[in-house]
Protein backbone atom coordinates (compact mmCIF):
# COMPACT_ATOMS: atom_id res chain seq x y z
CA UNK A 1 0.00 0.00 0.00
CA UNK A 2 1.30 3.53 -0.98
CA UNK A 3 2.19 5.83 2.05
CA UNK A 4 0.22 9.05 2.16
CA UNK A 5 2.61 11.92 2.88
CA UNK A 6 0.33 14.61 4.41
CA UNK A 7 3.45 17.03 4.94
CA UNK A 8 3.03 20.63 4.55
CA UNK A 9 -0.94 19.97 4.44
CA UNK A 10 -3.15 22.03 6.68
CA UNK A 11 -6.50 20.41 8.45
CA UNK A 12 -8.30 22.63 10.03
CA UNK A 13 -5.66 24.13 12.55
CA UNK A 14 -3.71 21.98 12.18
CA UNK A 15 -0.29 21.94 10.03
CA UNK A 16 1.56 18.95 9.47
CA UNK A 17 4.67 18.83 10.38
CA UNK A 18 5.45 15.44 9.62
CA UNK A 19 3.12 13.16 7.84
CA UNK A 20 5.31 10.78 5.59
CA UNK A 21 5.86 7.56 8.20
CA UNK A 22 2.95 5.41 9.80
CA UNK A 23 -0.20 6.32 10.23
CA UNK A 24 0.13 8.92 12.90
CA UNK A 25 1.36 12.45 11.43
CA UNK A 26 3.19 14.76 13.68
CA UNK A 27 1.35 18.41 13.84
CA UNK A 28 1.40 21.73 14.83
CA UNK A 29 -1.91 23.59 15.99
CA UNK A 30 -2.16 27.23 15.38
CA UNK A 31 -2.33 27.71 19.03
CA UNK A 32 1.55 26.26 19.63
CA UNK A 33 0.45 22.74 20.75
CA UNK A 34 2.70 20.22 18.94
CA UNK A 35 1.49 16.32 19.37
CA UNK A 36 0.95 13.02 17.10
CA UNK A 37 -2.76 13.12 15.12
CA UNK A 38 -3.87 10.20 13.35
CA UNK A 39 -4.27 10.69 9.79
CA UNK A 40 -7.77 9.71 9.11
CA UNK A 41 -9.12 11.76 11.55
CA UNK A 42 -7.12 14.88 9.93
CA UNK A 43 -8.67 13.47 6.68
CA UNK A 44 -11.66 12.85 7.37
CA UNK A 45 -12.29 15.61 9.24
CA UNK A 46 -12.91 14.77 12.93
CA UNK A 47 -9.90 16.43 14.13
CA UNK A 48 -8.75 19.88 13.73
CA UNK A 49 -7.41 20.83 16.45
CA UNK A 50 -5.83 20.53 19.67
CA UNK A 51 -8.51 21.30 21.54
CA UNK A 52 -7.80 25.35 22.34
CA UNK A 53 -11.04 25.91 20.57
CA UNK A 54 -12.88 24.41 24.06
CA UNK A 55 -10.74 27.05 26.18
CA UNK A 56 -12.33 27.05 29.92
CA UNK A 57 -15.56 26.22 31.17
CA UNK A 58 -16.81 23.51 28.40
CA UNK A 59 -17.26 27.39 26.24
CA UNK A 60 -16.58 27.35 22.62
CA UNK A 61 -13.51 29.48 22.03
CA UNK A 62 -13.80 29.36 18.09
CA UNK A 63 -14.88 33.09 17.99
CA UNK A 64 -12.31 33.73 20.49
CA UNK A 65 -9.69 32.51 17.98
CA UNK A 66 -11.20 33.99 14.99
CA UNK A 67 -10.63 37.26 16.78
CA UNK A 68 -6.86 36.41 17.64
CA UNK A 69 -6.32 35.93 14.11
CA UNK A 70 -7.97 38.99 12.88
CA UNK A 71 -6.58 41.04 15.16
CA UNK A 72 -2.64 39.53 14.31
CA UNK A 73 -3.82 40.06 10.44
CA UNK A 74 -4.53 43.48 11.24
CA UNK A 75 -1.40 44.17 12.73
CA UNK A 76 0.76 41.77 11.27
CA UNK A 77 0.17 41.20 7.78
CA UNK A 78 0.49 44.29 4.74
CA UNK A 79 -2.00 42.59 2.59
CA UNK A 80 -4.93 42.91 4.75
CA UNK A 81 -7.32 45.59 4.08
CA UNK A 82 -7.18 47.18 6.93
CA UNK A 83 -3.49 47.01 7.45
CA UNK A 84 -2.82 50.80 7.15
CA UNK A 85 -4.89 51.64 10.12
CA UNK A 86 -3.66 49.39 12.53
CA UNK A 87 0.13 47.84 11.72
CA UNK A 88 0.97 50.55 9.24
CA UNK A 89 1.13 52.89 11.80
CA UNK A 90 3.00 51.16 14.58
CA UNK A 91 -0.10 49.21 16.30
CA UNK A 92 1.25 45.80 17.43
CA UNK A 93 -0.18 42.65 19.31
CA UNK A 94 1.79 42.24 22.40
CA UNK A 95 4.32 39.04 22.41
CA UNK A 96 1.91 37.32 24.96
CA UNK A 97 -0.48 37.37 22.83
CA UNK A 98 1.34 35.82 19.90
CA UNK A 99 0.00 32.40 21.41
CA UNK A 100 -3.75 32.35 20.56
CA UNK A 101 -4.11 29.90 23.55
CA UNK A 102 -2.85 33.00 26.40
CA UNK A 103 -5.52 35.39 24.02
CA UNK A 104 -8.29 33.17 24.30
CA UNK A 105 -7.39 32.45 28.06
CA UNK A 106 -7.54 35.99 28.55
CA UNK A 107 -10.65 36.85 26.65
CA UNK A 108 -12.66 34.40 28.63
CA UNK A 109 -11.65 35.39 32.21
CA UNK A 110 -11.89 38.93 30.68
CA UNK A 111 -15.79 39.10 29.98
CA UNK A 112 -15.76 37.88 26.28
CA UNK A 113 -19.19 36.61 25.40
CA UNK A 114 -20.21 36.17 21.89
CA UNK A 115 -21.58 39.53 20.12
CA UNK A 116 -18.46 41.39 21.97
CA UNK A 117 -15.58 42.83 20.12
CA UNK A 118 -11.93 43.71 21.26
CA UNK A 119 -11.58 47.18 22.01
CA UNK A 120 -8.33 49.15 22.41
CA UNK A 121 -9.07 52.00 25.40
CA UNK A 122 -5.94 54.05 23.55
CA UNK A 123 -6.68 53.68 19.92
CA UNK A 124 -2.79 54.85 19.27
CA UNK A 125 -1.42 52.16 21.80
CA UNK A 126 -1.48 48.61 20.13
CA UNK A 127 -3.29 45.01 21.32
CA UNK A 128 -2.30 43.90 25.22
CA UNK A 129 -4.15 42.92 28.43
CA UNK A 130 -3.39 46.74 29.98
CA UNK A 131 -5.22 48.18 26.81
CA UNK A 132 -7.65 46.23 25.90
CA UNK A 133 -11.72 45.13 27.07
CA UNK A 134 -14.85 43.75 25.34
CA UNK A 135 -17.61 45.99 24.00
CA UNK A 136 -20.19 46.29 21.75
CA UNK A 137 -20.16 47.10 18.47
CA UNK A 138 -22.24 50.42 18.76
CA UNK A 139 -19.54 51.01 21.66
CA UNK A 140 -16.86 50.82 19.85
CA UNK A 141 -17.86 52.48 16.95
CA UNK A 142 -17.87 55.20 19.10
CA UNK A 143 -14.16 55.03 20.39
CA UNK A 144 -12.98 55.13 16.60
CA UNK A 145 -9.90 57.45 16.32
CA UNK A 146 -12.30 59.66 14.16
CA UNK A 147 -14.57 60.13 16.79
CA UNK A 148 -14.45 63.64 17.67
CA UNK A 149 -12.11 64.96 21.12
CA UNK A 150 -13.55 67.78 23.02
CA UNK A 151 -11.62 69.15 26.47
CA UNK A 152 -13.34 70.12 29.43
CA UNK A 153 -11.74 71.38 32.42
CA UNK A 154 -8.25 70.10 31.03
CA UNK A 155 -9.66 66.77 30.37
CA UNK A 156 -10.04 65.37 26.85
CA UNK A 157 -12.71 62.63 26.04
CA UNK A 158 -14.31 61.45 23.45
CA UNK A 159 -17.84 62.70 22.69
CA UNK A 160 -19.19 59.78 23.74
CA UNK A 161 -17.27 59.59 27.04
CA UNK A 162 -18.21 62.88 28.02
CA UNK A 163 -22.24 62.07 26.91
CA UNK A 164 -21.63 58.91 28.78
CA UNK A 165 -20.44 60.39 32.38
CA UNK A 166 -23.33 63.53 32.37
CA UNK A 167 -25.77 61.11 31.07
CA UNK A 168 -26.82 62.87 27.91
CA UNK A 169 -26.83 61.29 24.41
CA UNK A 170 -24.04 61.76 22.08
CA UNK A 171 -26.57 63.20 19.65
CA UNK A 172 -27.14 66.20 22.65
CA UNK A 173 -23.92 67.04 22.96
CA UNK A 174 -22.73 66.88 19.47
CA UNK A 175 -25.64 69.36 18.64
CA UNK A 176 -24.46 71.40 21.53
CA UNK A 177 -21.04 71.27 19.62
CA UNK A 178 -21.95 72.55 16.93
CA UNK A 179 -24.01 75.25 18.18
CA UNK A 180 -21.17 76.78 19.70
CA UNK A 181 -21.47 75.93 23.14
CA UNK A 182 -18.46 74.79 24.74
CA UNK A 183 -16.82 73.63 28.38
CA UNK A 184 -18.47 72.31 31.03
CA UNK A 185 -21.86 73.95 29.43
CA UNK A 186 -21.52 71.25 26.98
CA UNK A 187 -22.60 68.50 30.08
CA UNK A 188 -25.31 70.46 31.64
CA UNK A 189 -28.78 68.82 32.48
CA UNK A 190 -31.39 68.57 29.13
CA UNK A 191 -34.38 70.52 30.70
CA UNK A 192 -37.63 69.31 30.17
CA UNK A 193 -40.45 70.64 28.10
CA UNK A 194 -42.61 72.87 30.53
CA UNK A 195 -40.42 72.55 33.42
CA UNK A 196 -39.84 76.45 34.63
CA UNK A 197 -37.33 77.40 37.10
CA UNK A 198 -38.20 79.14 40.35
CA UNK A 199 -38.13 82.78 41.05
C-alpha cells in the first residue's frame, strides 16, 4: 500500500509537520500545541485541532480565535485591508499574545461573550491585556480614532465619554457642539419641556 505523505498539508488548525511515516502524522496547531494526530481523523475531518477551541468552562472558544487571528492580520500582515490603520502605523499585538491559547485564556476570564468585540481604550497604543476590554459594536464604533475629542476642564474625552459620564446622548452634545457651546456647558442637564425654574 502507498504511504500518504500529508506534509506541509493544513487540516483545520492543524499543520503537518510530519506526515510521511505510519499512520500517525506529527502536527502543529495554530495555538503552539505540537502532538501526534492520526491521519484519518485529519482526513476525514474529525480532528482539527488541539482542543484550544474548548478554552475554559466547556465554552466554545472558536470566535475567540477567529478574533486572535484577525486582530494579528490586522497588525501583522500588509495585505490585509485594513493594514494601514492598525500595523501601518505602529499598532502591534503584544508578544503574549502571539500564542492564541494566552488570548483566548484571557478573553474568557476577561468578559468575552459572543456579540463582543476587542476594544483598544488608547486607539494609538497597540493590542495587550493593559489596553484592551470587550464591548459592543455600537460602543466601539464610538471610540474610533475619528470620533471627535472635546476638552473640558483640562480633560479630553471622546464625545461619547463625556455624553456617557453627564448622562446625555451623544446626539445632545454633538448638537451642543456645533451650536457653539463649549466647556463644562456642553454637560449640563437637558431641561424638560414645561419645566420652569423658580423665582
Amino acid at each position: 500500500m502507498q504511504k500518504i505523505d500529508l506534509t506541509g498539508k493544513r487540516f483545520g488548525m492543524w499543520l503537518v509537520l510530519d506526515g510521511n511515516a505510519g499512520k500517525e502524522a506529527l502536527c502543529r496547531c495554530d495555538c503552539g500545541t505540537t502532538k501526534n494526530v492520526s491521519k484519518a481523523t485529519l482526513r476525514n475531518g474529525s480532528s482539527t485541532c488541539c482542543g484550544c477551541r474548548k478554552v475554559k468552562h466547556g465554552m466554545d472558544g472558536a470566535k475567540v480565535y477567529r478574533l486572535w487571528c484577525h486582530m494579528r492580520e490586522r497588525c501583522q500582515s500588509p495585505k490585509h485591508k485594513h493594514y494601514h490603520s492598525y500595523g501601518g502605523r505602529g499598532i502591534t499585538v503584544c508578544d503574549e499574545w502571539q500564542d492564541a491559547k494566552e488570548f483566548m485564556e484571557w478573553a474568557i476570564s476577561n468578559g468575552y461573550r459572543e456579540g463582543l468585540t476587542i476594544d483598544r481604550k488608547n486607539v494609538n497604543l497597540g493590542y495587550s491585556p493593559d489596553n484592551c476590554q470587550f464591548i459592543t459594536i455600537g460602543e466601539q464604533q464610538a471610540n474610533k480614532r475619528n470620533s471627535r475629542l472635546v476638552e473640558i476642564s483640562g480633560e479630553t474625552k471622546h464625545v461619547a465619554e463625556w455624553a456617557r459620564i453627564a448622562g446625555l446622548s451623544r446626539q445632545t452634545v454633538r448638537h451642543r457642539l456645533s451650536t457653539g457651546v463649549t466647556g463644562e456647558a456642553l454637560l449640563l442637564p437637558v431641561k424638560k419641556k414645561g419645566v420652569t425654574s423658580g423665582r
